[in-house]
C-alpha atoms as a PDB file:
ATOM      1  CA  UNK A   1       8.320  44.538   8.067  1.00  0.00           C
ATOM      2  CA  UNK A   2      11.082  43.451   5.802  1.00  0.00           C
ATOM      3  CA  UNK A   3      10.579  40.898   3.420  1.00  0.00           C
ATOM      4  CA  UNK A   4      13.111  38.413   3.651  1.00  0.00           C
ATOM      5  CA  UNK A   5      12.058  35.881   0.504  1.00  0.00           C
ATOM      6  CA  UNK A   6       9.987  38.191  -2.708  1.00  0.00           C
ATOM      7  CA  UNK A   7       9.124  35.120  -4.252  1.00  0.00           C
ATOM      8  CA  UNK A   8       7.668  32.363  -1.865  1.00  0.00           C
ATOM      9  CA  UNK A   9       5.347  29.806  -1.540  1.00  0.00           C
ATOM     10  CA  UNK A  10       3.062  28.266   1.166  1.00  0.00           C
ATOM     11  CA  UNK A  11       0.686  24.993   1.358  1.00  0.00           C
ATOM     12  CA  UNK A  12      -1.799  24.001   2.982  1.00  0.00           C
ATOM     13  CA  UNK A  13      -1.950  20.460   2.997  1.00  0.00           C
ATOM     14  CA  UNK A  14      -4.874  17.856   3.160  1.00  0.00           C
ATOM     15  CA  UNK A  15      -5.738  14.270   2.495  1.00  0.00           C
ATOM     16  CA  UNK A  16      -6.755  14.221  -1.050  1.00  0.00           C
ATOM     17  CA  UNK A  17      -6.168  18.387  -2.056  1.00  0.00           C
ATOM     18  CA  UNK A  18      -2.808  21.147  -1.587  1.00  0.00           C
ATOM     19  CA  UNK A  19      -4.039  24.767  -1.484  1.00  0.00           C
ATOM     20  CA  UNK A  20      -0.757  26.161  -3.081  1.00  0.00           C
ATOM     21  CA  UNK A  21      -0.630  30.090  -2.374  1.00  0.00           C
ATOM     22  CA  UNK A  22       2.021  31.955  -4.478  1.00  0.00           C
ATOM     23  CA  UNK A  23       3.413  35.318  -3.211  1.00  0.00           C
ATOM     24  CA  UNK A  24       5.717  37.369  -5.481  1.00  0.00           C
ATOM     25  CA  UNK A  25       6.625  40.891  -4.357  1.00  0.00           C
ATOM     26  CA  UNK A  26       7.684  43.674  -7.247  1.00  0.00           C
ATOM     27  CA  UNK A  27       8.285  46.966  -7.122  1.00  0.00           C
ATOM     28  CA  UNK A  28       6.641  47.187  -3.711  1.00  0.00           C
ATOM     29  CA  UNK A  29       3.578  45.464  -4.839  1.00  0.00           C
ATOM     30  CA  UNK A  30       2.467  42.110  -3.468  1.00  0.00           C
ATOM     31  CA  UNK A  31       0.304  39.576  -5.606  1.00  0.00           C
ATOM     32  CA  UNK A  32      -0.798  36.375  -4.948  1.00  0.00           C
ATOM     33  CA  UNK A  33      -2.147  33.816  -7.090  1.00  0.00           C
ATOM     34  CA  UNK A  34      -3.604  30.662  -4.945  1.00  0.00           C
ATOM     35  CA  UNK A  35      -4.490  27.014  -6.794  1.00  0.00           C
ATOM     36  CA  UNK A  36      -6.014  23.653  -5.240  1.00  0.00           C
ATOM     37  CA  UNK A  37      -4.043  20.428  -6.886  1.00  0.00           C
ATOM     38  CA  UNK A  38      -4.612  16.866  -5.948  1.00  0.00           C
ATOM     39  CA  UNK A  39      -2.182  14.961  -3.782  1.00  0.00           C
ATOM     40  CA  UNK A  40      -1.568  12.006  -6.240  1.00  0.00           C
ATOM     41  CA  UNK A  41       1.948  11.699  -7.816  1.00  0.00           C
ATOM     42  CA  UNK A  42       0.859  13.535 -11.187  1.00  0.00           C
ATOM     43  CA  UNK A  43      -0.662  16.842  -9.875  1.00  0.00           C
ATOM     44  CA  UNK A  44       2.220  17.021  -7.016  1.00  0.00           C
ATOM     45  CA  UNK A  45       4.582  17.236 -10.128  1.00  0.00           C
ATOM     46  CA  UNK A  46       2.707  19.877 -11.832  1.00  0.00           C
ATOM     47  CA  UNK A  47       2.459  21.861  -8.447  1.00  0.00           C
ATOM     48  CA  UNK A  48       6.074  21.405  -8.778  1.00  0.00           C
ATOM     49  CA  UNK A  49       6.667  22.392 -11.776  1.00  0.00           C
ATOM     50  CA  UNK A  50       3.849  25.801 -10.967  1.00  0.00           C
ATOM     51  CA  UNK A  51       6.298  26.986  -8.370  1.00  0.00           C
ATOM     52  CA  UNK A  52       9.249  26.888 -10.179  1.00  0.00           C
ATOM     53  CA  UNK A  53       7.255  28.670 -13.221  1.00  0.00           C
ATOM     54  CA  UNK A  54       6.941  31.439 -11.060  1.00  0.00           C
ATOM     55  CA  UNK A  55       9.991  31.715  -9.622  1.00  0.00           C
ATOM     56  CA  UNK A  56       9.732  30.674  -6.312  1.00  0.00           C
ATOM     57  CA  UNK A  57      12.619  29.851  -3.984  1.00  0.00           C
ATOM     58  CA  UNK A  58      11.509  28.800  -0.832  1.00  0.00           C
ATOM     59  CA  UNK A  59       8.224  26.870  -0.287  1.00  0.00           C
ATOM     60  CA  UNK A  60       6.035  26.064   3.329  1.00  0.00           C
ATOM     61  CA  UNK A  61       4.139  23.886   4.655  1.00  0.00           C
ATOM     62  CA  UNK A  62       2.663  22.518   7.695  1.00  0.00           C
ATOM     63  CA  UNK A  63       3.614  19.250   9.595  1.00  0.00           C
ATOM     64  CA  UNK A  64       0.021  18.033   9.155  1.00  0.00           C
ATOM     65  CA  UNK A  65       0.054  14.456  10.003  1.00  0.00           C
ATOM     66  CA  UNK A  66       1.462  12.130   7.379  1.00  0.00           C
ATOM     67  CA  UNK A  67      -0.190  13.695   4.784  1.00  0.00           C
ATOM     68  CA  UNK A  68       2.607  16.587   4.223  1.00  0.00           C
ATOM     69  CA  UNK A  69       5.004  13.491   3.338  1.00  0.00           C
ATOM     70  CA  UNK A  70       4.158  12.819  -0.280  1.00  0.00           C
ATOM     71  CA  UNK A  71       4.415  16.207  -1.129  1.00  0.00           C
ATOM     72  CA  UNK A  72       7.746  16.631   0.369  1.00  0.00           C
ATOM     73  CA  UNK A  73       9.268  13.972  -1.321  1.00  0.00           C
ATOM     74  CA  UNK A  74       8.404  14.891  -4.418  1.00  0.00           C
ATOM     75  CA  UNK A  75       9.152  18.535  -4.540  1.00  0.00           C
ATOM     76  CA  UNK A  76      12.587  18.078  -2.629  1.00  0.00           C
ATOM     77  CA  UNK A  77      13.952  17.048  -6.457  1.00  0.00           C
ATOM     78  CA  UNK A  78      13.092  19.969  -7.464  1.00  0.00           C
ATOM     79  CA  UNK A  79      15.071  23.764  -6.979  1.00  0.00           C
ATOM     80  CA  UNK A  80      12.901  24.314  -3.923  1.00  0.00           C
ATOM     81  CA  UNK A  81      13.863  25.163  -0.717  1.00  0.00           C
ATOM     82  CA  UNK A  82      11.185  23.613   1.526  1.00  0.00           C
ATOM     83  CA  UNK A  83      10.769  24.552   5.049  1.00  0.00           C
ATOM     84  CA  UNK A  84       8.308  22.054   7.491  1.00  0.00           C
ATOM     85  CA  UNK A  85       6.460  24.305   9.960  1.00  0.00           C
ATOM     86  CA  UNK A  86       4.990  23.352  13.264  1.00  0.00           C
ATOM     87  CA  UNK A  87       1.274  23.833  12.846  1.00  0.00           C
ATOM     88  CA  UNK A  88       1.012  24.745  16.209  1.00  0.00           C
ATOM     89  CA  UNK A  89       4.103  27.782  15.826  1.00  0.00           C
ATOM     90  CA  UNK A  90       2.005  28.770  12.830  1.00  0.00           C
ATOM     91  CA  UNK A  91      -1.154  28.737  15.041  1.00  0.00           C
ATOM     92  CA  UNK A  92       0.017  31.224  17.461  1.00  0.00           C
ATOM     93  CA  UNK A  93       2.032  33.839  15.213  1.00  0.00           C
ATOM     94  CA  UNK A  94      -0.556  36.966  15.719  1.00  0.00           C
ATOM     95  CA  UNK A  95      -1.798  39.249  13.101  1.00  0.00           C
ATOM     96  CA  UNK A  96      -4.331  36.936  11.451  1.00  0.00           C
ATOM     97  CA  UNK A  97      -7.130  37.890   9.972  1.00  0.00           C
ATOM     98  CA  UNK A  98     -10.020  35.666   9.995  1.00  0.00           C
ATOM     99  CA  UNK A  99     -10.984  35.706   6.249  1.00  0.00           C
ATOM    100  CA  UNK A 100      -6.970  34.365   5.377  1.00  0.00           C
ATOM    101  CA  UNK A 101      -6.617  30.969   4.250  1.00  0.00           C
ATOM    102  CA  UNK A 102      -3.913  28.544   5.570  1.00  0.00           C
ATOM    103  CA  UNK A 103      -2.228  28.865   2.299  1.00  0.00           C
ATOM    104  CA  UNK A 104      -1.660  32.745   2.033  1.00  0.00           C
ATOM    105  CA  UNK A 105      -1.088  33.003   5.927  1.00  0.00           C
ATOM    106  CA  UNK A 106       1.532  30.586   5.469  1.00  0.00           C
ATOM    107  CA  UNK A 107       3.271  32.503   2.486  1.00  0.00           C
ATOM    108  CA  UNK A 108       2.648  35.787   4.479  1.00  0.00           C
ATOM    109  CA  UNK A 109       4.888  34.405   7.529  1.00  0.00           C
ATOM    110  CA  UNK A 110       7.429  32.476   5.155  1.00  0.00           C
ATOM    111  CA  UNK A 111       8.097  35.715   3.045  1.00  0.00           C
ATOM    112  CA  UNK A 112       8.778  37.627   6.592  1.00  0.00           C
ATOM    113  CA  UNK A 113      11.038  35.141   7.986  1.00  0.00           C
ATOM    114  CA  UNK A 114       8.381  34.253  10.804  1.00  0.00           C
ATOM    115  CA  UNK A 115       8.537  30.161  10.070  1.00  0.00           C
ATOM    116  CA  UNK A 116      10.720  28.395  12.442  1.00  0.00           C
ATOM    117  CA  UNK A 117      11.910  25.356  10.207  1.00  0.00           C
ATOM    118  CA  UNK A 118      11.362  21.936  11.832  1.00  0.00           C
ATOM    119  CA  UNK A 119      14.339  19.118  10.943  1.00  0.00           C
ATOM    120  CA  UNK A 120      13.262  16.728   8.504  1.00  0.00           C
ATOM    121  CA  UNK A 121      15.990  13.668   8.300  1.00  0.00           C
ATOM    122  CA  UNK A 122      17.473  12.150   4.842  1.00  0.00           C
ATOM    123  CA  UNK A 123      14.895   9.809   3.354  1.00  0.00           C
ATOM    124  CA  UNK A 124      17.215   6.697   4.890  1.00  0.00           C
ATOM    125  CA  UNK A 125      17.120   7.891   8.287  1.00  0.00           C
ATOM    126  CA  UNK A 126      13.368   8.580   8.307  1.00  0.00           C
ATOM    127  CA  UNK A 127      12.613   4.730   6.659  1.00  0.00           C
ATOM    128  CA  UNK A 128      15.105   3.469  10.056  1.00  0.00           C
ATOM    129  CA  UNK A 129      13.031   6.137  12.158  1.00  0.00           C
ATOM    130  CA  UNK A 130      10.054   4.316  10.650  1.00  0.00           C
ATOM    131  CA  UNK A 131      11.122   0.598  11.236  1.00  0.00           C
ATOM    132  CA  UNK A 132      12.260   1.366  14.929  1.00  0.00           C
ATOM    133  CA  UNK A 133       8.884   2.865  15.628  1.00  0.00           C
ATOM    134  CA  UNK A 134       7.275  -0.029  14.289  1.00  0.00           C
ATOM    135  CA  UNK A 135       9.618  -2.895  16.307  1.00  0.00           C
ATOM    136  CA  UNK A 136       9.079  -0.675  19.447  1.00  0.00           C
ATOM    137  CA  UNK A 137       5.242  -1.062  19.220  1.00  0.00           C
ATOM    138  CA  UNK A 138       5.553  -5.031  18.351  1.00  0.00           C
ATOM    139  CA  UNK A 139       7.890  -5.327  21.706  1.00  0.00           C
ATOM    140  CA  UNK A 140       4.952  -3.607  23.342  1.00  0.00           C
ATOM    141  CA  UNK A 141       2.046  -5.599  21.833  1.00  0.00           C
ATOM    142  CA  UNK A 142       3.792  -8.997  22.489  1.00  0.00           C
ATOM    143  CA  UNK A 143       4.281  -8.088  26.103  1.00  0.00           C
ATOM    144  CA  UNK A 144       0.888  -7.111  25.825  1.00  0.00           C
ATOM    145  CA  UNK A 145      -0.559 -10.622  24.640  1.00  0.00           C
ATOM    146  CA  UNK A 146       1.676 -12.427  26.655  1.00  0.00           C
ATOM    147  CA  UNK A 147       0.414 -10.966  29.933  1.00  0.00           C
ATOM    148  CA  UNK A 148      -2.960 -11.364  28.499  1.00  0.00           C
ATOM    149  CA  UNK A 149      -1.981 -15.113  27.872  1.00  0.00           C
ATOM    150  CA  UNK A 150      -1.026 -15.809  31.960  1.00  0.00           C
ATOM    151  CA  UNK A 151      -3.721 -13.636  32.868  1.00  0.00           C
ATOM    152  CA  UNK A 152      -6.286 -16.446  31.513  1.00  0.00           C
ATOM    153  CA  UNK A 153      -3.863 -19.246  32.718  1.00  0.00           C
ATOM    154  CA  UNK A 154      -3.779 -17.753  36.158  1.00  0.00           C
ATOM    155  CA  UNK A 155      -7.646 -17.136  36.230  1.00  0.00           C
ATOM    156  CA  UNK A 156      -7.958 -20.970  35.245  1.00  0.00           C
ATOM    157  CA  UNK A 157      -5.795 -21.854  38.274  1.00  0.00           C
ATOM    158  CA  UNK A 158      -3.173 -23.141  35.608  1.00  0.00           C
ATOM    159  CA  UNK A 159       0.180 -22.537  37.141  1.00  0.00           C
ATOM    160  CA  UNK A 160       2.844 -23.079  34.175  1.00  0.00           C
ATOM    161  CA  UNK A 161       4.540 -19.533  35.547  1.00  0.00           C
ATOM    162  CA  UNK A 162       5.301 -20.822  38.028  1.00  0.00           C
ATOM    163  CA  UNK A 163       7.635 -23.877  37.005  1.00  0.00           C
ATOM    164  CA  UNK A 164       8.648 -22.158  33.974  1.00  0.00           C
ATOM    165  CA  UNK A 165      11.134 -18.840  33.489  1.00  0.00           C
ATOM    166  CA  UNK A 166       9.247 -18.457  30.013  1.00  0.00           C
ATOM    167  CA  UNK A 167       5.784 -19.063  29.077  1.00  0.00           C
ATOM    168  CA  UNK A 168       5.972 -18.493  25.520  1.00  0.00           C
ATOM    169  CA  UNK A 169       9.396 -20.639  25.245  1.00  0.00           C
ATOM    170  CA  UNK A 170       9.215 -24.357  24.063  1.00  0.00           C
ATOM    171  CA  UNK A 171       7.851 -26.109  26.508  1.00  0.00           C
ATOM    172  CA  UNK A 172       5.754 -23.623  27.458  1.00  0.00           C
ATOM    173  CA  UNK A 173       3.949 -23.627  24.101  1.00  0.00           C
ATOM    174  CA  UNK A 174       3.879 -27.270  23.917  1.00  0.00           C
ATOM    175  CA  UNK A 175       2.159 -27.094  27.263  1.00  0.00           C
ATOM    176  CA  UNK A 176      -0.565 -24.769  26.337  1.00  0.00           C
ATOM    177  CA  UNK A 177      -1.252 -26.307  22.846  1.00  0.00           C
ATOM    178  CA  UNK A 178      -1.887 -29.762  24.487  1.00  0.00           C
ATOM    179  CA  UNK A 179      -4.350 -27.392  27.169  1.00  0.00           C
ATOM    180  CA  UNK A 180      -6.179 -26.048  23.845  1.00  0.00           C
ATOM    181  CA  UNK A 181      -6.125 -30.093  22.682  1.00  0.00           C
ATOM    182  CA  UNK A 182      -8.147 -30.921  25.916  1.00  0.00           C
ATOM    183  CA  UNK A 183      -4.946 -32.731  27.841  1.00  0.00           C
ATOM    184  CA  UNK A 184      -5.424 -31.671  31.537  1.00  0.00           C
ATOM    185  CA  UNK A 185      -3.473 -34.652  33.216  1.00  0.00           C
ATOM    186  CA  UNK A 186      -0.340 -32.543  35.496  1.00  0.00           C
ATOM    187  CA  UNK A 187       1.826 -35.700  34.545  1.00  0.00           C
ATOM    188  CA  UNK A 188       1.545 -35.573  31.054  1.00  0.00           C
ATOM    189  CA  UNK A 189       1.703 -31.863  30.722  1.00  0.00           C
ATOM    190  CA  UNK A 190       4.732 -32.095  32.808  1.00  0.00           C
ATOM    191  CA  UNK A 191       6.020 -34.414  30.606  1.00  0.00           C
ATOM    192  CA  UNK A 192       6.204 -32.080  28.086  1.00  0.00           C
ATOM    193  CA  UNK A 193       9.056 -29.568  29.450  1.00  0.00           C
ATOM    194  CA  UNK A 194      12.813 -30.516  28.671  1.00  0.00           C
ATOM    195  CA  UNK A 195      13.238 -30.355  32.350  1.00  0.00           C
ATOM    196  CA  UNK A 196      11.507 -32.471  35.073  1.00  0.00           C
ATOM    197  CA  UNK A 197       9.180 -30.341  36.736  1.00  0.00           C
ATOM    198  CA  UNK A 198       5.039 -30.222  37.651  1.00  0.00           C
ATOM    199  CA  UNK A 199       2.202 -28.348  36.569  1.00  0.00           C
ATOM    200  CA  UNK A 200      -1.233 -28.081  38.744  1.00  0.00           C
ATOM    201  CA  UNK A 201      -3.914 -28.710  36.150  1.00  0.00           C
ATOM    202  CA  UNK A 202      -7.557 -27.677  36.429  1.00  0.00           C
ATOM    203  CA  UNK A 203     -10.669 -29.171  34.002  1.00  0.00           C
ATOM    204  CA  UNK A 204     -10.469 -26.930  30.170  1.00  0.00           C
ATOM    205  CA  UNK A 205     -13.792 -25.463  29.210  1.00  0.00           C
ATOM    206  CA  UNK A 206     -14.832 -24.415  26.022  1.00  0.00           C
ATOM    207  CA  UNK A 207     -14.031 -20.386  26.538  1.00  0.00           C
ATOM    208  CA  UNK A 208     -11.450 -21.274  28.545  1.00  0.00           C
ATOM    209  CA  UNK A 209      -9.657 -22.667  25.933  1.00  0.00           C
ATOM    210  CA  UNK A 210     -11.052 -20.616  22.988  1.00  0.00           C
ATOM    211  CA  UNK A 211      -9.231 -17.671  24.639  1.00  0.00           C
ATOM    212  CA  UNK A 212      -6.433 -19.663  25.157  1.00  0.00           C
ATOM    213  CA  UNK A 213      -5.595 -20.345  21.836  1.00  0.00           C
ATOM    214  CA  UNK A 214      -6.845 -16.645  20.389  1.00  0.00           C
ATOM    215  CA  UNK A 215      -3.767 -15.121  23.046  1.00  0.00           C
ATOM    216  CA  UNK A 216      -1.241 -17.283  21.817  1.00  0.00           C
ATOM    217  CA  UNK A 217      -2.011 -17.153  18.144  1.00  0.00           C
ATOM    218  CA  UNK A 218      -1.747 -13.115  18.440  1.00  0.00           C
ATOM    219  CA  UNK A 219       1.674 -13.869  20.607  1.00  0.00           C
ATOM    220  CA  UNK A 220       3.270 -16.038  18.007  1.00  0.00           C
ATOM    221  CA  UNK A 221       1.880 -13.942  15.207  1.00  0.00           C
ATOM    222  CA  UNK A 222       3.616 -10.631  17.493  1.00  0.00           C
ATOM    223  CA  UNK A 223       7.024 -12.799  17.726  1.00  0.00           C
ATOM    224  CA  UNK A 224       7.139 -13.751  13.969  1.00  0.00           C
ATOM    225  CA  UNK A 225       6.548 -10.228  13.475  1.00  0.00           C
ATOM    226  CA  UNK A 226       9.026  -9.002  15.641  1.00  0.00           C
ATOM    227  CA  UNK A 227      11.376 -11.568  14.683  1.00  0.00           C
ATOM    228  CA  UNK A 228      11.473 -10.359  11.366  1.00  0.00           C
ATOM    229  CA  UNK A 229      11.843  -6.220  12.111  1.00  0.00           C
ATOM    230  CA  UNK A 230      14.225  -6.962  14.484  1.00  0.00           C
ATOM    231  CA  UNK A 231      17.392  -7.893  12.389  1.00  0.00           C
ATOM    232  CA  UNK A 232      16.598  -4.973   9.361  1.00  0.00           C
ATOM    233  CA  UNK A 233      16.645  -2.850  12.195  1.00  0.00           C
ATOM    234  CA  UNK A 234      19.824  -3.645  14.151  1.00  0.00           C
ATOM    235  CA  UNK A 235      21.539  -3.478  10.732  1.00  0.00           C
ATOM    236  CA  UNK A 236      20.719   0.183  10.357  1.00  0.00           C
ATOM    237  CA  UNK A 237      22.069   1.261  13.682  1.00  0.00           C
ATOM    238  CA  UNK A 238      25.876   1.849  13.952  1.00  0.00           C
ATOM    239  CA  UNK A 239      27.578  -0.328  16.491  1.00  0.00           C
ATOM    240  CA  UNK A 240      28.382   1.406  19.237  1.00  0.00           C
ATOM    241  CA  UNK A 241      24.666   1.914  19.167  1.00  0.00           C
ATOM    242  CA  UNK A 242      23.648  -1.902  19.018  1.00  0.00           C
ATOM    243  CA  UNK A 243      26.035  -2.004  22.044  1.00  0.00           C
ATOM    244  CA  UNK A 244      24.606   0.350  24.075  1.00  0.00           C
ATOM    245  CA  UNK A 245      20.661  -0.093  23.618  1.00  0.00           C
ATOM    246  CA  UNK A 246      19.278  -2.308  25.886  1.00  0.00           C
ATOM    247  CA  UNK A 247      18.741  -5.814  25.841  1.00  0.00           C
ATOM    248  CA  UNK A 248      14.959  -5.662  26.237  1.00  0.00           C
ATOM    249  CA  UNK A 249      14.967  -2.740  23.763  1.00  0.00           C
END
C-alpha cells in the first residue's frame, strides 16, 4: 500500500499519559520509536518539540473525550499538521493485529492515508460552541426546577398557576417566599401580586415548605446563572443569527 506521509506520528491519548508512536519510513524500511509523556503543559511541549526532532509532518490522534484537547492546543503552535480521528472510524479500519498498541495502529493508518480527519473549529468558535452548550443546559435545568417548583405547589393544593402567567415572576416569588415564611391567609397572599387577583391557600407544613424553598433557591440560582451566559453569548452570534433563533432558545 502506498505510503502517503514517511514521517508521521500517532497518539494515543489518556487522562494523565500520551503514548506518542513515531513512524519514519527510509529506504523502504519502517522504524518506529514509541514514548509515554504526561499530559501537563511541560511534557506536552517536549512531546512537541520530540516530533518535530524527528521530522514529523503530520500527527494523529483520537477524539477521546476532552482529554485530546490540551494536547491539541498546544501542539497546533507548532509545524504540525494534526489530524482528529473518530475513535470509532479508527475502531473499524481492518487489519489489526491484536498485540498493536493504539499509538502505532494509529501511525500505521495516518502514514497510509486511512484517517478520515474530523473538523476541529478556531479556538474562538469552540469557546462560543462551549458557552452555547452551557446556556442550553441552564434553559433546560431552570425549566426543570421550575416544573419541579408547581409540581409541590400543585400537590399542596396551592393554586398560584392558576392566577398567575408566571410563577417565578415578581409576584409570584413574593407569593411563595411569604408561603416558606408561614403566611397562608388567600387575602394577604393575594395582596401581594401587582394585580388584584386570589389565591386558594392550604395549611404549610414543615416539608412542605422545606421543599418549597430548596426548588426556588435552585430556580433563582438557574436564572442568575442563565442571566449571566445569556448576554456573552448573544454577543458572539452574528445578527442575522440573534434574529432568527428562537425566542425560547
Amino acid at each position: 500500500m502506498e505510503v502517503m506521509y514517511p514521517r508521521c506520528a500517532g497518539l494515543d491519548v489518556h487522562k494523565e499519559t500520551v503514548v506518542a508512536c513515531v513512524r519514519i519510513v527510509e529506504g523502504g524500511d519502517v522504524s518506529r520509536s514509541v514514548r509515554t509523556f504526561a499530559t501537563t503543559t511541560a511534557s506536552l511541549i517536549e512531546l512537541g518539540e520530540w516530533l518535530e526532532e524527528n521530522g514529523c509532518t503530520h500527527v494523529a490522534m483520537e477524539a477521546t473525550g476532552v482529554y485530546w484537547k490540551p494536547v491539541w492546543q498546544v501542539l497546533e503552535d507548532s509545524s504540525l499538521e494534526l489530524v482528529l480521528a473518530n475513535a470509532a472510524q479508527v475502531k473499524n479500519v481492518p487489519g489489526r493485529k491484536s498485540d498493536v498498541n493504539d499509538a502505532t495502529w494509529i501511525s500505521e493508518l495516518l502514514a497510509h492515508g486511512l484517517v478520515r480527519a474530523s473538523f476541529v473549529p478556531e479556538p474562538a468558535i469552540q469557546q462560543l460552541r462551549g458557552l452555547l452548550r452551557t446556556r442550553k443546559q441552564l434553559v433546560r435545568e431552570k425549566a426543570s426546577h421550575v416544573q419541579r417548583l408547581q409540581k409541590t405547589l400543585e400537590e399542596a393544593n396551592i393554586k398560584i398557576e392558576s392566577v398567575l402567567s408566571d410563577v417565578m415572576g415578581r409576584s409570584g416569588r413574593a407569593m411563595i417566599q411569604a408561603l416558606i415564611d408561614g403566611e397562608s391567609d388567600p387575602a394577604k397572599l393575594a395582596a401581594l401580586a401587582h394585580w388584584e387577583g386570589a389565591c386558594v391557600g392550604s395549611r404549610a407544613h414543615s416539608p412542605f415548605t422545606t421543599l418549597l424553598r430548596l426548588c426556588g433557591s435552585i430556580a433563582a440560582v438557574v436564572r442568575q446563572q442563565y442571566g449571566r451566559c445569556a448576554p456573552s453569548a448573544d454577543i458572539g452570534i452574528p445578527a442575522p443569527a440573534r434574529r432568527l433563533r428562537p425566542a425560547n432558545s
